[in-house]
PDB file of N, CA and C in Angstrom:
ATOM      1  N   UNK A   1      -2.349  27.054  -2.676  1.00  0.00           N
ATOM      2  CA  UNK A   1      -3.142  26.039  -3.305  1.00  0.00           C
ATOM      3  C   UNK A   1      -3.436  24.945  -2.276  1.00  0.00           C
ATOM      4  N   UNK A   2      -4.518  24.178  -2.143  1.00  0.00           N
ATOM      5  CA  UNK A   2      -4.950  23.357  -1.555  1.00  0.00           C
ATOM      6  C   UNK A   2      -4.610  22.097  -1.614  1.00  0.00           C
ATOM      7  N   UNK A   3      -4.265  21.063  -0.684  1.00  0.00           N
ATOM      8  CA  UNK A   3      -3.827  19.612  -1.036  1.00  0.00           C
ATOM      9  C   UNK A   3      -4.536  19.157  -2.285  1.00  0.00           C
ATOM     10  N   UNK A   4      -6.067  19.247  -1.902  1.00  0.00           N
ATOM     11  CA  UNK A   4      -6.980  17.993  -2.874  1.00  0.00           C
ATOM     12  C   UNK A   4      -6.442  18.616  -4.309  1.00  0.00           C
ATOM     13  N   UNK A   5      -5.812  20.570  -4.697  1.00  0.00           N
ATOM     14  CA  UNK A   5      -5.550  20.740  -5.671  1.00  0.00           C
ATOM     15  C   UNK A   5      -4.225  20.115  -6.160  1.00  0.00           C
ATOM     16  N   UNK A   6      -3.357  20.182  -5.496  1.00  0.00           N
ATOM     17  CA  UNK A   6      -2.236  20.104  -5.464  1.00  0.00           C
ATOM     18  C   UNK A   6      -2.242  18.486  -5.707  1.00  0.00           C
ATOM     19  N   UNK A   7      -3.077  17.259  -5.484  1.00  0.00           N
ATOM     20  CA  UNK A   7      -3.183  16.176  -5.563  1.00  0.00           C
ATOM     21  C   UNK A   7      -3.731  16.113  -7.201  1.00  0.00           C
ATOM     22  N   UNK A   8      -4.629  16.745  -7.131  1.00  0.00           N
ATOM     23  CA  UNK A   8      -5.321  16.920  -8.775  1.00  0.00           C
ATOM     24  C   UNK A   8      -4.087  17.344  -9.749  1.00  0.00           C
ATOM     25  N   UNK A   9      -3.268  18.679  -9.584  1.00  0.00           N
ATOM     26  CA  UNK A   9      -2.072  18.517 -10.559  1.00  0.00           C
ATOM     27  C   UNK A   9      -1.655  17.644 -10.788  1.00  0.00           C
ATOM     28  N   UNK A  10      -1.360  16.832  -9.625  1.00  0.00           N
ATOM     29  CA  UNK A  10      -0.177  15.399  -9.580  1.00  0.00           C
ATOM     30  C   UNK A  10      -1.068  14.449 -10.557  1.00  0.00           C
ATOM     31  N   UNK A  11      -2.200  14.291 -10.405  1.00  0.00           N
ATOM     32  CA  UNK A  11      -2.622  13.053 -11.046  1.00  0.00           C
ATOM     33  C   UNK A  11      -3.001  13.563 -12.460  1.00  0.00           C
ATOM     34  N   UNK A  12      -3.102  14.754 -12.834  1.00  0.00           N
ATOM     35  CA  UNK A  12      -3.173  15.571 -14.588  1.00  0.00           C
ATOM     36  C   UNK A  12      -2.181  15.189 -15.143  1.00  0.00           C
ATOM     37  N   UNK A  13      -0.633  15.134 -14.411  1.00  0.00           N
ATOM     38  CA  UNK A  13       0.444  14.899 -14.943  1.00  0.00           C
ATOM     39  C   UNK A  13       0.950  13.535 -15.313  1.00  0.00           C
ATOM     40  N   UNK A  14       0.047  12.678 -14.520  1.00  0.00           N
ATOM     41  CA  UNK A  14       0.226  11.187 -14.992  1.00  0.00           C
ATOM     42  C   UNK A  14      -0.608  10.905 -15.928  1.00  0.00           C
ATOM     43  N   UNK A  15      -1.636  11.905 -16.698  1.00  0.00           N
ATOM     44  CA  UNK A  15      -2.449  11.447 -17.145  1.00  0.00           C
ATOM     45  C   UNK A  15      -1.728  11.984 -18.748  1.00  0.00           C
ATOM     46  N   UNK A  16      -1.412  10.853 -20.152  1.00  0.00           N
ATOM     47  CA  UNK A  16      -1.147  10.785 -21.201  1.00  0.00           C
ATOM     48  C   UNK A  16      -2.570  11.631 -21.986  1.00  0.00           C
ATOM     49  N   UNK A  17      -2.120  12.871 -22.324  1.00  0.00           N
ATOM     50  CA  UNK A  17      -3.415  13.493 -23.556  1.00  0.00           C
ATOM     51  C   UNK A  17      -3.064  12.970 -24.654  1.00  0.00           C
ATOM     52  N   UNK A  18      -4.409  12.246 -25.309  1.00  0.00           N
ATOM     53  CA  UNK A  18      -4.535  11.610 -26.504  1.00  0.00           C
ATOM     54  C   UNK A  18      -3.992  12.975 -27.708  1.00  0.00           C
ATOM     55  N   UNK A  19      -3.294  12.814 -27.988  1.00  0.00           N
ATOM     56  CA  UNK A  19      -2.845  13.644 -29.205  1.00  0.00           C
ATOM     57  C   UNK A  19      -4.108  13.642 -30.153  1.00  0.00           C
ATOM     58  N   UNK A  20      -4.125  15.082 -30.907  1.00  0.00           N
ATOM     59  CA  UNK A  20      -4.711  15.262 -31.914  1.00  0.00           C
ATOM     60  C   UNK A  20      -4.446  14.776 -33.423  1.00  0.00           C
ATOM     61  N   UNK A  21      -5.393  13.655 -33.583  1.00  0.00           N
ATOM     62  CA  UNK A  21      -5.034  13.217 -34.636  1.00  0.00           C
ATOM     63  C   UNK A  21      -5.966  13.462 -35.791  1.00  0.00           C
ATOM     64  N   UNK A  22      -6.753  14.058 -36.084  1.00  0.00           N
ATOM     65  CA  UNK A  22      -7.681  15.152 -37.084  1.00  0.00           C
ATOM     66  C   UNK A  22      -8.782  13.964 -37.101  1.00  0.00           C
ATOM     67  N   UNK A  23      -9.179  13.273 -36.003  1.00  0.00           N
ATOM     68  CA  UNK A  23     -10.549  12.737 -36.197  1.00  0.00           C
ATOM     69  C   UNK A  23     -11.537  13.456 -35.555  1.00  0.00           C
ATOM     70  N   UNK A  24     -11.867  14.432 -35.703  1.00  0.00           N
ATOM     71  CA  UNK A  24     -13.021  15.010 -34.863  1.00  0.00           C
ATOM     72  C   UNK A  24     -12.543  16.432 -35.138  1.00  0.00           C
ATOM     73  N   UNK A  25     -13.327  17.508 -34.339  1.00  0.00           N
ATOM     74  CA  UNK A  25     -13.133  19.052 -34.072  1.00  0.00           C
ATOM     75  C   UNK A  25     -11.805  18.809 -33.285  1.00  0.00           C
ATOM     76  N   UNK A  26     -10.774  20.091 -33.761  1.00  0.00           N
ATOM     77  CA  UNK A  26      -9.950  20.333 -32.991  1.00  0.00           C
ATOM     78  C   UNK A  26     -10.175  21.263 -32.332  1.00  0.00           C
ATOM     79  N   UNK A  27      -9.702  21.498 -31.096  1.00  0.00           N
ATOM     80  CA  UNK A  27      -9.958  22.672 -30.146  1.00  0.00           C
ATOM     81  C   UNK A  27      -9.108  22.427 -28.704  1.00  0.00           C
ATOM     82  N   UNK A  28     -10.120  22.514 -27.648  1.00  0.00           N
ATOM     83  CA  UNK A  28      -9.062  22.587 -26.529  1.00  0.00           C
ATOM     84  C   UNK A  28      -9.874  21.809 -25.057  1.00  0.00           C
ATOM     85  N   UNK A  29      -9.061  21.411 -24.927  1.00  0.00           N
ATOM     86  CA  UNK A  29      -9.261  20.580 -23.551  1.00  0.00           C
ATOM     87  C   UNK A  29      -8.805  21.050 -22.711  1.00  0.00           C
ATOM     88  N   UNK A  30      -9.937  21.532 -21.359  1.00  0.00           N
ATOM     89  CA  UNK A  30      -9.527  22.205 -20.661  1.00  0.00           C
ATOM     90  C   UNK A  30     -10.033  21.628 -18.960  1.00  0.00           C
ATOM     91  N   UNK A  31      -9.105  22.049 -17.881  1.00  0.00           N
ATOM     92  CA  UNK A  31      -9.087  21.530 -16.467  1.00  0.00           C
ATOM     93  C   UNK A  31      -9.434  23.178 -15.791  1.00  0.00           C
ATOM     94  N   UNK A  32     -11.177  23.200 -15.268  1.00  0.00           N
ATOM     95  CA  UNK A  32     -11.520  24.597 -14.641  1.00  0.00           C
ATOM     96  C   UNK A  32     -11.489  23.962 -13.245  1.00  0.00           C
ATOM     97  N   UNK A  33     -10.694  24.379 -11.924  1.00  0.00           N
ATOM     98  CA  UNK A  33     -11.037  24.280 -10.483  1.00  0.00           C
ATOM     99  C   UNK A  33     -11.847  25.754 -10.095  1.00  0.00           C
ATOM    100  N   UNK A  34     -12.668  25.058  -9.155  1.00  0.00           N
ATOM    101  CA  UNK A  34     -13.089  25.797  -7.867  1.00  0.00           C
ATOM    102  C   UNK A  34     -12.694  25.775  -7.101  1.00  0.00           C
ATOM    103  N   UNK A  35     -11.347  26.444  -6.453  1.00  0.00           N
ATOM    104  CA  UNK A  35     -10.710  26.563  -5.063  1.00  0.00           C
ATOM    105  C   UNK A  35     -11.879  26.009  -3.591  1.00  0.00           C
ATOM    106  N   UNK A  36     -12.644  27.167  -3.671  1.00  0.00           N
ATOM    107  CA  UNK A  36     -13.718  27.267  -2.898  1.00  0.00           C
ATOM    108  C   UNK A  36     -14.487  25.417  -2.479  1.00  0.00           C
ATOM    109  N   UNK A  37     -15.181  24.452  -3.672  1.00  0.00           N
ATOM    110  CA  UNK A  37     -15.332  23.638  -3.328  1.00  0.00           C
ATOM    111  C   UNK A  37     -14.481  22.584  -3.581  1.00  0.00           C
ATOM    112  N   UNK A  38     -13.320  22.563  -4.284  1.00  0.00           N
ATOM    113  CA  UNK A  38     -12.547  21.420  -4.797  1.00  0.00           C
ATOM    114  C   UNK A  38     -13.087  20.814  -6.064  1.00  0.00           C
ATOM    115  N   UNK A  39     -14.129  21.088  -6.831  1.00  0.00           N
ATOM    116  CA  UNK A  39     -14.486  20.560  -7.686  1.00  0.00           C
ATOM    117  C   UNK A  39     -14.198  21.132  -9.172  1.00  0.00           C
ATOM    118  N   UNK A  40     -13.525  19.939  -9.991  1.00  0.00           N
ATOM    119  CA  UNK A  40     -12.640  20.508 -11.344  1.00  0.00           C
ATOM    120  C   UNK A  40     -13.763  19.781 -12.343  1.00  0.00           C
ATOM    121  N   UNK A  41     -13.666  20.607 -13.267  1.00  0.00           N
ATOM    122  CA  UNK A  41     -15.048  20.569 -15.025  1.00  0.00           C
ATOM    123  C   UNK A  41     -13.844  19.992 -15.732  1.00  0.00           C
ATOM    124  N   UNK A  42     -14.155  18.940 -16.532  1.00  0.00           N
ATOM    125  CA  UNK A  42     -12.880  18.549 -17.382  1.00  0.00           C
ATOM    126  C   UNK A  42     -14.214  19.444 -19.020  1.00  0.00           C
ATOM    127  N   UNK A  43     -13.699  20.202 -20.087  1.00  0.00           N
ATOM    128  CA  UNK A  43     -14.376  20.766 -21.075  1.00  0.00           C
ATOM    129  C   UNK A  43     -13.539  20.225 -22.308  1.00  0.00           C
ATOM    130  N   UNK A  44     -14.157  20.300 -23.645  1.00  0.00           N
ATOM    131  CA  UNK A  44     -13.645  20.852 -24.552  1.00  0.00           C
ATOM    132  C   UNK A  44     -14.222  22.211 -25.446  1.00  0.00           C
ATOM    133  N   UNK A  45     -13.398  22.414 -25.786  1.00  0.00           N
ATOM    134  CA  UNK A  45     -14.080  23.761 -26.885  1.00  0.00           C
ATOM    135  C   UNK A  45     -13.597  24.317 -28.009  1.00  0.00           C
ATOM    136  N   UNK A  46     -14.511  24.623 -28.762  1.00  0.00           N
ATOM    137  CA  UNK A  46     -13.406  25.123 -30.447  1.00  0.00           C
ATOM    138  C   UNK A  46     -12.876  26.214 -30.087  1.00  0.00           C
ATOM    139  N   UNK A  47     -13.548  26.726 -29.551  1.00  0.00           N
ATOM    140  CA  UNK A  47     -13.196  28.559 -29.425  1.00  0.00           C
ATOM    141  C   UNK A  47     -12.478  29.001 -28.300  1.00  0.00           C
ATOM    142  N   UNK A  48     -12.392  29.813 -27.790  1.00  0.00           N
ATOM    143  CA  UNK A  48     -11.160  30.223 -27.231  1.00  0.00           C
ATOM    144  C   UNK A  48     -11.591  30.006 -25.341  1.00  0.00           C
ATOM    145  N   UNK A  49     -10.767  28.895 -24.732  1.00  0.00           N
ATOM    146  CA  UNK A  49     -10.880  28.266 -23.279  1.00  0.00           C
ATOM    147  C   UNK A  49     -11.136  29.674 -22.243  1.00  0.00           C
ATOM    148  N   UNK A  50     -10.474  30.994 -22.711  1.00  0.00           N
ATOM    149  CA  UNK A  50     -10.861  32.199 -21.613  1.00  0.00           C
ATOM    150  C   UNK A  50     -12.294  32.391 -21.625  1.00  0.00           C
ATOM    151  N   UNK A  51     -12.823  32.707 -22.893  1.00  0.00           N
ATOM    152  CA  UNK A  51     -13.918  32.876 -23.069  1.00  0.00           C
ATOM    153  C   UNK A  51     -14.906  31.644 -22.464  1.00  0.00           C
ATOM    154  N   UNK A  52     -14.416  30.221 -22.705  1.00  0.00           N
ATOM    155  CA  UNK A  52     -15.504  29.648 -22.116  1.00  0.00           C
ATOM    156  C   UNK A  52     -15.662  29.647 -20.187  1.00  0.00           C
ATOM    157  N   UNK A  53     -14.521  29.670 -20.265  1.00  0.00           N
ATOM    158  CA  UNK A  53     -14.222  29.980 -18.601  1.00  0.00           C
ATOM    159  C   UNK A  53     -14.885  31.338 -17.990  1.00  0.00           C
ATOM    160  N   UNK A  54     -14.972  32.172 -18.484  1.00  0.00           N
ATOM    161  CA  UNK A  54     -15.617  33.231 -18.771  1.00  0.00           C
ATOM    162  C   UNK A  54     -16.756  33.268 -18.426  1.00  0.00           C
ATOM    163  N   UNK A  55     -17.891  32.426 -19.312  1.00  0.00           N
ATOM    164  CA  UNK A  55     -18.941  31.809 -19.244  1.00  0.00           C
ATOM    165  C   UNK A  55     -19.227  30.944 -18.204  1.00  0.00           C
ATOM    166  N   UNK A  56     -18.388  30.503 -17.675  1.00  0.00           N
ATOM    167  CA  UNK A  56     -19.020  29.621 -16.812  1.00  0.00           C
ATOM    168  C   UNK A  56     -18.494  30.024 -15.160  1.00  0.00           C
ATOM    169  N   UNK A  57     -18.587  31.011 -15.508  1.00  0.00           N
ATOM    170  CA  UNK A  57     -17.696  32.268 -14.262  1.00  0.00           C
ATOM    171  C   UNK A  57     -19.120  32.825 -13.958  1.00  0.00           C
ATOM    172  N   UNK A  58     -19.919  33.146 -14.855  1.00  0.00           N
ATOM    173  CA  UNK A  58     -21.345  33.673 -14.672  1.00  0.00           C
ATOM    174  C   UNK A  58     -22.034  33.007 -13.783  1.00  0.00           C
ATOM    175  N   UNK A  59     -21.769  31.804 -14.026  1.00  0.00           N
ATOM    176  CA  UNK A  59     -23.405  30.606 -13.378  1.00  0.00           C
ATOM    177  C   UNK A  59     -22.231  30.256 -11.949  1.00  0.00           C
ATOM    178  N   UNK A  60     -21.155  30.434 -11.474  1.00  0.00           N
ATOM    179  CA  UNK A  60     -20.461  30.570  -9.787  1.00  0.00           C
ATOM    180  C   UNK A  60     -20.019  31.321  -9.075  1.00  0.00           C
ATOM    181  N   UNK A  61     -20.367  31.716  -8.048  1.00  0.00           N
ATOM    182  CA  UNK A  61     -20.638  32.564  -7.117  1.00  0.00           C
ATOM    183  C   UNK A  61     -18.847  32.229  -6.800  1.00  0.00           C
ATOM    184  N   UNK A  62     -17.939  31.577  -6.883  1.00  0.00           N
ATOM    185  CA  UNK A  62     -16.932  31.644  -7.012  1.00  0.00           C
ATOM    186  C   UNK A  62     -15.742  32.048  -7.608  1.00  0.00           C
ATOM    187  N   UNK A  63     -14.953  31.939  -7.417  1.00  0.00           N
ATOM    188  CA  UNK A  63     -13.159  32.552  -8.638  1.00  0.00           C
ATOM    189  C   UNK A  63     -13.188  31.076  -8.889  1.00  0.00           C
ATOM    190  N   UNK A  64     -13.062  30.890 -10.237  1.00  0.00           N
ATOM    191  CA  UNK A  64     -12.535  29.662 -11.276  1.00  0.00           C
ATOM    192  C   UNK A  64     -11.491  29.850 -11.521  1.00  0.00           C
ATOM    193  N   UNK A  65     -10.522  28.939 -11.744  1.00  0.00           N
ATOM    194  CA  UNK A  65      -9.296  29.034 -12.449  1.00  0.00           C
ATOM    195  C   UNK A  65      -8.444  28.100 -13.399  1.00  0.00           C
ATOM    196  N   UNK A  66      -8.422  28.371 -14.307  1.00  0.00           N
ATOM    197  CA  UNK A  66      -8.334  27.317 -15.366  1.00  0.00           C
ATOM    198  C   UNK A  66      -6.994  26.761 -15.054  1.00  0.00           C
ATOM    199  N   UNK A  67      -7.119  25.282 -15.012  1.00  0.00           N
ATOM    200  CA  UNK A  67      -5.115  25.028 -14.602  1.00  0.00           C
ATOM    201  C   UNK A  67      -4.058  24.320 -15.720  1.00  0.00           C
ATOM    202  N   UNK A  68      -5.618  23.588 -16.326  1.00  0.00           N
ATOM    203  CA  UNK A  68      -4.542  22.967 -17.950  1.00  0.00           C
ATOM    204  C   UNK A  68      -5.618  23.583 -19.173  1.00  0.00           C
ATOM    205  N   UNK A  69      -5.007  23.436 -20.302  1.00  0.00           N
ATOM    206  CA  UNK A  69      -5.492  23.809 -21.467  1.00  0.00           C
ATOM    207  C   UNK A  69      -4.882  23.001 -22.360  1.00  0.00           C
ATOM    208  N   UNK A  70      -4.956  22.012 -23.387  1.00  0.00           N
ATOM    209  CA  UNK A  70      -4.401  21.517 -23.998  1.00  0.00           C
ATOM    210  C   UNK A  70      -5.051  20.960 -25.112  1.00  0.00           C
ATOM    211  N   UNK A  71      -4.072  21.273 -26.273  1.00  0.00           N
ATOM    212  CA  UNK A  71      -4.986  21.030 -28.150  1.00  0.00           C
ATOM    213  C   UNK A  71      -5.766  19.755 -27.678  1.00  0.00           C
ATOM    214  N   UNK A  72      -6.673  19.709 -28.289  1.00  0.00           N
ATOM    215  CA  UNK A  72      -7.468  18.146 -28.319  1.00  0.00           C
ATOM    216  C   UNK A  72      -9.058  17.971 -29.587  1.00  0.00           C
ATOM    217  N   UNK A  73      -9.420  16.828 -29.061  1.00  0.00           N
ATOM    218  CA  UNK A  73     -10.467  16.928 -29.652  1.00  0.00           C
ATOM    219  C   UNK A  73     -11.930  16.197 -28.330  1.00  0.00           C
ATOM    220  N   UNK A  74     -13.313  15.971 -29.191  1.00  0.00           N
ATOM    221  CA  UNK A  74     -14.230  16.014 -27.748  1.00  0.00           C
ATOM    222  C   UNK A  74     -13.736  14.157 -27.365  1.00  0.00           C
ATOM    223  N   UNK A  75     -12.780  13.289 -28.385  1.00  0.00           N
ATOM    224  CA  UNK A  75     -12.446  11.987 -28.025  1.00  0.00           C
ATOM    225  C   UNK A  75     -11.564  12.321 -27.099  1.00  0.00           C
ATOM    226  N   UNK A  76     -10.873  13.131 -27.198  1.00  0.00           N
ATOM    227  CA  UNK A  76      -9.468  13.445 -26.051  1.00  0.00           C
ATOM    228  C   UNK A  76     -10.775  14.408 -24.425  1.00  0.00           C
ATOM    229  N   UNK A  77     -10.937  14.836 -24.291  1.00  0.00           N
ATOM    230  CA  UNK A  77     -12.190  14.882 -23.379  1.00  0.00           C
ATOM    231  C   UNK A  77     -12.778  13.771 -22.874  1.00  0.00           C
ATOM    232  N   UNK A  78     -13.318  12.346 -24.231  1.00  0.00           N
ATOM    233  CA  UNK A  78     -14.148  11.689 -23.533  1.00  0.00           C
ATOM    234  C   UNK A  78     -12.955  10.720 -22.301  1.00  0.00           C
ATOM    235  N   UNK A  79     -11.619  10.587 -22.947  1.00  0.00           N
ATOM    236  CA  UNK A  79     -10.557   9.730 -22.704  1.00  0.00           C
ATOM    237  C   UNK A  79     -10.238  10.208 -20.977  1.00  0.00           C
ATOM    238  N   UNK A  80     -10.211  11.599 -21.071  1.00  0.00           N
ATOM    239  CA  UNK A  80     -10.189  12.004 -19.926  1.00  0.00           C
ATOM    240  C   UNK A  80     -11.054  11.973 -18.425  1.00  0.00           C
ATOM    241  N   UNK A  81     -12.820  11.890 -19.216  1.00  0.00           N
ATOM    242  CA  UNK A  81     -13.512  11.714 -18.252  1.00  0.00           C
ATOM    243  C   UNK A  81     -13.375  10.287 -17.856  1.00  0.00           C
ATOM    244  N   UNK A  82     -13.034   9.280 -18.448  1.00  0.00           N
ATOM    245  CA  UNK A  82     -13.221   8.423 -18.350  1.00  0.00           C
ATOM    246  C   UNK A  82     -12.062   7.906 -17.123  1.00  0.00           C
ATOM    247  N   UNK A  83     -10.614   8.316 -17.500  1.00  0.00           N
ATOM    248  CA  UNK A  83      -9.612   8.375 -16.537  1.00  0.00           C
ATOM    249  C   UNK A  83      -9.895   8.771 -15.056  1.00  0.00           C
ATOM    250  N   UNK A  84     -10.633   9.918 -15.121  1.00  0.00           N
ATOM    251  CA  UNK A  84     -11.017  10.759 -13.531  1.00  0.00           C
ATOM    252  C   UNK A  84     -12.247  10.099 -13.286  1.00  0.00           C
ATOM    253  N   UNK A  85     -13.306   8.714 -13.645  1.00  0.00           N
ATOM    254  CA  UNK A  85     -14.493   8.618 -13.629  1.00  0.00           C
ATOM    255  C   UNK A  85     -14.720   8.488 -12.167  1.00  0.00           C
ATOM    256  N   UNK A  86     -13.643   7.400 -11.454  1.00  0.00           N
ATOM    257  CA  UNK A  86     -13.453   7.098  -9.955  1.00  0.00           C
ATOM    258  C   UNK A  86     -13.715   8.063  -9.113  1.00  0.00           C
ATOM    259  N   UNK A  87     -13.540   9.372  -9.543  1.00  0.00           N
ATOM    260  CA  UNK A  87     -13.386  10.312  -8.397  1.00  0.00           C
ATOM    261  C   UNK A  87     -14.778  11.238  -8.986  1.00  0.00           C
ATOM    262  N   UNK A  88     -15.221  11.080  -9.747  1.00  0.00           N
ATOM    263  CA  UNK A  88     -16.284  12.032 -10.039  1.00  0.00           C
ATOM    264  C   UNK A  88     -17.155  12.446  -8.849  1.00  0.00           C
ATOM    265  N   UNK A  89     -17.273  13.458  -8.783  1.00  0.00           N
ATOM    266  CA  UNK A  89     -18.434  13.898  -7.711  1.00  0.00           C
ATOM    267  C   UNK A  89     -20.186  14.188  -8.626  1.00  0.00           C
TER     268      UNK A  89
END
């Protein structure tokens, strides 16, 4: 695994997921890397995170690899982008 990944775990783990508290769709919040460029998709989704990973395996000429998955809703997503906004590419 790569530093910038290995830096990205570290800072997932400081990061508090808003628990699901039944205001919104429940589903899943998910962390996809691209080894290849360093760049991680923060998602949510009702349906099942392989499958969307799956999907979005089509549109990169790369190996994706999903590294967190965790219950949520699209507020627990927005909470998240908002945390990583600094580093957005």
């Amino acid at each position: 695994m790569s530093e910038r990944n290995e830096r990205l775990l570290a800072l997932i783990d400081k990061v508090e997921l808003v628990p699901c508290d039944g205001r919104g769709p429940v589903g899943w919040v998910y962390f996809v890397v691209c080894p290849d460029t360093h760049r991680c998709k923060i998602g949510f989704t009702k349906g099942a995170v392989e499958k969307r990973v799956a999907s979005l395996q089509t549109g990169s000429p790369s190996q994706l690899a999903m590294i967190v998955k965790h219950p949520g809703t699209p507020d627990t997503e927005r909470r998240l982008h908002e945390k990583f906004a600094a580093t957005r590419l």
